[in-house]
Protein backbone atom coordinates (compact mmCIF):
# COMPACT_ATOMS: atom_id res chain seq x y z
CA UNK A 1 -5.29 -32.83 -20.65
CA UNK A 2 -5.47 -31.70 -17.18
CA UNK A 3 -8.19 -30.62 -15.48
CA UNK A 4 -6.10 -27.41 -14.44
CA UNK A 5 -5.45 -26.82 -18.32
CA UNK A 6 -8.72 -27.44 -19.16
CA UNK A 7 -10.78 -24.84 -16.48
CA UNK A 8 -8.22 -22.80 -17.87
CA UNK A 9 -8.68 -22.94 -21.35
CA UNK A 10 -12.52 -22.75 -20.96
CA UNK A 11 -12.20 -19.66 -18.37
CA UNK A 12 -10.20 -18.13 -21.04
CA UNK A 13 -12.42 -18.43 -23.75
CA UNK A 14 -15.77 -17.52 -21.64
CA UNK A 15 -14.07 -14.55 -20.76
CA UNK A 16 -13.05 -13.14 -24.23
CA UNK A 17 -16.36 -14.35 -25.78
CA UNK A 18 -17.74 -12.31 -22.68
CA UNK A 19 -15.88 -9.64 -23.45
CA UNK A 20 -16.45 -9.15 -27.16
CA UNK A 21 -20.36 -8.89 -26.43
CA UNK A 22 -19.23 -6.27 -23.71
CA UNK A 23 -20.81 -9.03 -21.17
CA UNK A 24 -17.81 -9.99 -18.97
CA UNK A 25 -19.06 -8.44 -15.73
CA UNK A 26 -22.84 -10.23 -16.02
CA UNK A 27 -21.17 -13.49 -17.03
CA UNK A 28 -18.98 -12.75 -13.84
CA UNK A 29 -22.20 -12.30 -11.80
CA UNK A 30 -23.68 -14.92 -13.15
CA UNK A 31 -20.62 -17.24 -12.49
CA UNK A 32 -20.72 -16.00 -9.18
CA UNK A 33 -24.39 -16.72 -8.34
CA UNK A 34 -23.32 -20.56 -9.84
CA UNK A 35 -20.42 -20.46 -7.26
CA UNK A 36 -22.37 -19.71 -4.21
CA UNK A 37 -24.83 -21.99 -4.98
CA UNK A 38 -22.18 -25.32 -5.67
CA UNK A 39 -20.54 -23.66 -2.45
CA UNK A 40 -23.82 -24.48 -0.57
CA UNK A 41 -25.01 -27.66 -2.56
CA UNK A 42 -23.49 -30.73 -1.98
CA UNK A 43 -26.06 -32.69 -4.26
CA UNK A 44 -25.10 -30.58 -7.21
CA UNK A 45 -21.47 -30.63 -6.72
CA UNK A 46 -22.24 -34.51 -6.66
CA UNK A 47 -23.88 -34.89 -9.73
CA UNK A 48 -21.49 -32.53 -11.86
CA UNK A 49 -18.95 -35.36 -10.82
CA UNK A 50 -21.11 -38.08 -11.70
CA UNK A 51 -19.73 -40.12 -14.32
CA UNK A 52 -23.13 -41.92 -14.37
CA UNK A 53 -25.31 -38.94 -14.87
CA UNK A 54 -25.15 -38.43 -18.98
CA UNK A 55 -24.12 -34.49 -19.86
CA UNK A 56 -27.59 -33.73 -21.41
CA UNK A 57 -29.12 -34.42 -18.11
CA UNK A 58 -26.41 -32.42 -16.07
CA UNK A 59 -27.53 -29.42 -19.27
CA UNK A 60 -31.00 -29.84 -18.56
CA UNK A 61 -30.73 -29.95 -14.18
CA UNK A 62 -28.57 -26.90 -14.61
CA UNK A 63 -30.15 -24.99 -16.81
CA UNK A 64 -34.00 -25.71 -14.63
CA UNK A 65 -31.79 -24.36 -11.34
CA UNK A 66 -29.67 -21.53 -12.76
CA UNK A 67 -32.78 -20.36 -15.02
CA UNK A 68 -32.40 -16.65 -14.12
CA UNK A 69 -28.71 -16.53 -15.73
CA UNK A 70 -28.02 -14.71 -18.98
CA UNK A 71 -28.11 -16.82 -22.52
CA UNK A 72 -24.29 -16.99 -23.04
CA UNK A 73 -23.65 -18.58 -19.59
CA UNK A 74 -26.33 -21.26 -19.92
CA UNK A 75 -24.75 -21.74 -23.56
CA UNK A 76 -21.18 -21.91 -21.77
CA UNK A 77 -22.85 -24.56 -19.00
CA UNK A 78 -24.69 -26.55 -21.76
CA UNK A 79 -21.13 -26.82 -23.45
CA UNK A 80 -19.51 -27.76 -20.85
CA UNK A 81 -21.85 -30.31 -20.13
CA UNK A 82 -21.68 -31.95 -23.86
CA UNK A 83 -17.82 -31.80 -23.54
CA UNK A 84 -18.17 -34.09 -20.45
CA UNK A 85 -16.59 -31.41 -18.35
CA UNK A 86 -18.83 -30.76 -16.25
CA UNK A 87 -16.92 -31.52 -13.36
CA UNK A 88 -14.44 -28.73 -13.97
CA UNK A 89 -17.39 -25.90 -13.69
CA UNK A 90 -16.05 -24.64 -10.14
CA UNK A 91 -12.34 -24.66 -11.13
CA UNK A 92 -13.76 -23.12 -14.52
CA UNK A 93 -15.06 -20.47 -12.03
CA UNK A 94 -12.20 -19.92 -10.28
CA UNK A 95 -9.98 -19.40 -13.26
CA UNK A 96 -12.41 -17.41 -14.98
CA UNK A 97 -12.40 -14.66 -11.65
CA UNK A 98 -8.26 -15.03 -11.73
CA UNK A 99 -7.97 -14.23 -15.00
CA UNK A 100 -10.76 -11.05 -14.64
CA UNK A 101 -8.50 -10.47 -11.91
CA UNK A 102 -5.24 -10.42 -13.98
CA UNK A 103 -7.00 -8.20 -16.89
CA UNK A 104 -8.20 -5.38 -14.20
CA UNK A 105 -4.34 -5.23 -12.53
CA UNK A 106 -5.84 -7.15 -8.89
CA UNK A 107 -3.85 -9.76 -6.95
CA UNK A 108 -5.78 -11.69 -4.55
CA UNK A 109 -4.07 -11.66 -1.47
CA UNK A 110 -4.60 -14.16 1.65
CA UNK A 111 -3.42 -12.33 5.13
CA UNK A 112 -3.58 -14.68 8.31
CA UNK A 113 -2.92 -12.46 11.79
CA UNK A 114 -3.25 -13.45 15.53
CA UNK A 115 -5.88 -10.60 16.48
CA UNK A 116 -8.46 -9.31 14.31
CA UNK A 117 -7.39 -6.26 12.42
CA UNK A 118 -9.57 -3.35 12.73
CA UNK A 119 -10.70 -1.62 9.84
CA UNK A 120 -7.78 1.40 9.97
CA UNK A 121 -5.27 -1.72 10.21
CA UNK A 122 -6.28 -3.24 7.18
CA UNK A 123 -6.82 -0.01 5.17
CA UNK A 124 -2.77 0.39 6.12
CA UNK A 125 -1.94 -3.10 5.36
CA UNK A 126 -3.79 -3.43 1.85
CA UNK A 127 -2.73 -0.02 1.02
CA UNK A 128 1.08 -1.15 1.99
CA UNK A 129 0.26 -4.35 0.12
CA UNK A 130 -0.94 -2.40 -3.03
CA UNK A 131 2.50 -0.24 -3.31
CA UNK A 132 4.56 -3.30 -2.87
CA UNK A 133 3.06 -5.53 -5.18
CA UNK A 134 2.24 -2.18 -7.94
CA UNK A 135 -1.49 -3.41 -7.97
CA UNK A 136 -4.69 -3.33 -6.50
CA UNK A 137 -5.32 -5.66 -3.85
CA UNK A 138 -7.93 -7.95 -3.03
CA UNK A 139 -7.48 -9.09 0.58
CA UNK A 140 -8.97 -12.40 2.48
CA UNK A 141 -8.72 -11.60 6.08
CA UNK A 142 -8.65 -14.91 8.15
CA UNK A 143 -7.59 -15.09 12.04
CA UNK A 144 -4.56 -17.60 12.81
CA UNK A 145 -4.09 -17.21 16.92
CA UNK A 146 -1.17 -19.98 16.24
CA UNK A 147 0.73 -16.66 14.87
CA UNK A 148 0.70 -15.98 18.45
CA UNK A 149 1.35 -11.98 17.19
CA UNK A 150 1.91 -10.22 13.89
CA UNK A 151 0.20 -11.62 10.52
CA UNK A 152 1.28 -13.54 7.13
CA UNK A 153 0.68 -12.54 3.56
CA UNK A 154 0.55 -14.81 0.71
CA UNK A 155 0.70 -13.27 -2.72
CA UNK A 156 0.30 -16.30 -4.96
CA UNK A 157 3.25 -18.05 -4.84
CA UNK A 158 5.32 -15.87 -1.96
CA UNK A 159 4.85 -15.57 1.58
CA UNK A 160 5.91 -12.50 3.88
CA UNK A 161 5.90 -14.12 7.24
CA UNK A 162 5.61 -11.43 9.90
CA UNK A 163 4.64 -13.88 12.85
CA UNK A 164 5.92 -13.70 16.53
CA UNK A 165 5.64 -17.77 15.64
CA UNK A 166 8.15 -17.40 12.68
CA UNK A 167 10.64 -15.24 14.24
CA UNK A 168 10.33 -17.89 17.11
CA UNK A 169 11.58 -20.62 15.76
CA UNK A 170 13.44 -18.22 13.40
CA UNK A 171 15.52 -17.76 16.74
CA UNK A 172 15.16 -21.73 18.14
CA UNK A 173 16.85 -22.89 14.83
CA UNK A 174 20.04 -19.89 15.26
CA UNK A 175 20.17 -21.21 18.83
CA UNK A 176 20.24 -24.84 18.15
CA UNK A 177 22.48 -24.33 15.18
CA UNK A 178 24.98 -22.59 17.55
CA UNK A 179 25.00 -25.04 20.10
C-alpha cells in the first residue's frame, strides 16, 4: 500500500473517531502543534524515518515531547508507531487537515502575484475566489516577481494563470506560430 493511501486511510479514521467523541477540532490542534514542531525539528523528522529506531521507542520519544496533547492523539501516535508507520505522521497530518477541510466546504487555495497584495486586494480576490469555486476559501499568499504583473491561482488540480509572464509568451508562441 502506498504511503499516500495509507496517511489517507489513517487521516480518515482519526478524524471520524475524532468526531464521534465530538473531539475533531482538539485533535486538529493537537495535530497542528505536532506539525509545527516536525516543521522545525529535523532530528525528529529523522527518527520517525528511521528504520533502525524500533516503533516502541519512536511511541515512547513522542509521547515524552508531545506530552501536553489530548489521550486520543497520543493513542493515534502510539498506533501509528506499532503499525511501523511512523514515517507517514506528517502526510497523516496533512490529509487529516484536507479532509477537515473537505467536511467544513474549504478549498485551500495557493495565489502567486508579482507585488504584494494589500489587504482590500485579497479580501476581493478570495471573495471572487469563494463565488467561483461555491466554497470558502483558504488562501496562501506567496510573492512570484517572475509573474512580472498580475497573479496565479491554483485550486488543487487547476490553474488560472493571470500573469503579464503567461500572456507573454501566450503572445511569443501566436507570433512564432505565424511566422
Amino acid at each position: 500500500m502506498s504511503s499516500t493511501i495509507a496517511s489517507r486511510r489513517y487521516a480518515k479514521a482519526l478524524l471520524e473517531v475524532a468526531e464521534e467523541g465530538g473531539l475533531a477540532e482538539a485533535v486538529a490542534n493537537d495535530l497542528e502543534v505536532i506539525r509545527v514542531t516536525l516543521d522545525h525539528s529535523r532530528d525528529l523528522v529523522t527518527m520517525l524515518k528511521s528504520p533502525i529506531i524500533k516503533g516502541d521507542t519512536k511511541a515512547r520519544i513522542l509521547k515524552e515531547v508531545f506530552s501536553g496533547l489530548s489521550e486520543k492523539t497520543l493513542l493515534f501516535i502510539n498506533l501509528l508507531c506499532r503499525k511501523k508507520r511512523a514515517s507517514i505522521l506528517q502526510d497523516v497530518i496533512d490529509e487529516y487537515s484536507a479532509l477537515q477541510d473537505e467536511r467544513d466546504g474549504i478549498v485551500n487555495v495557493d495565489v502567486a502575484s508579482a507585488v504584494e497584495l494589500d489587504d482590500e486586494q485579497s479580501k476581493k480576490l478570495i471573495d471572487g475566489l469563494a463565488k467561483y469555486t461555491g466554497k470558502k476559501v483558504k488562501a496562501r499568499l506567496s510573492l512570484d516577481k517572475a509573474l512580472l504583473g498580475g497573479v496565479t491561482v491554483k485550486i488543487g488540480d487547476t490553474i488560472l494563470d493571470n500573469s503579464v509572464k503567461h500572456q507573454l509568451q501566450q503572445l511569443n508562441s501566436a507570433l512564432t506560430e505565424n511566422a
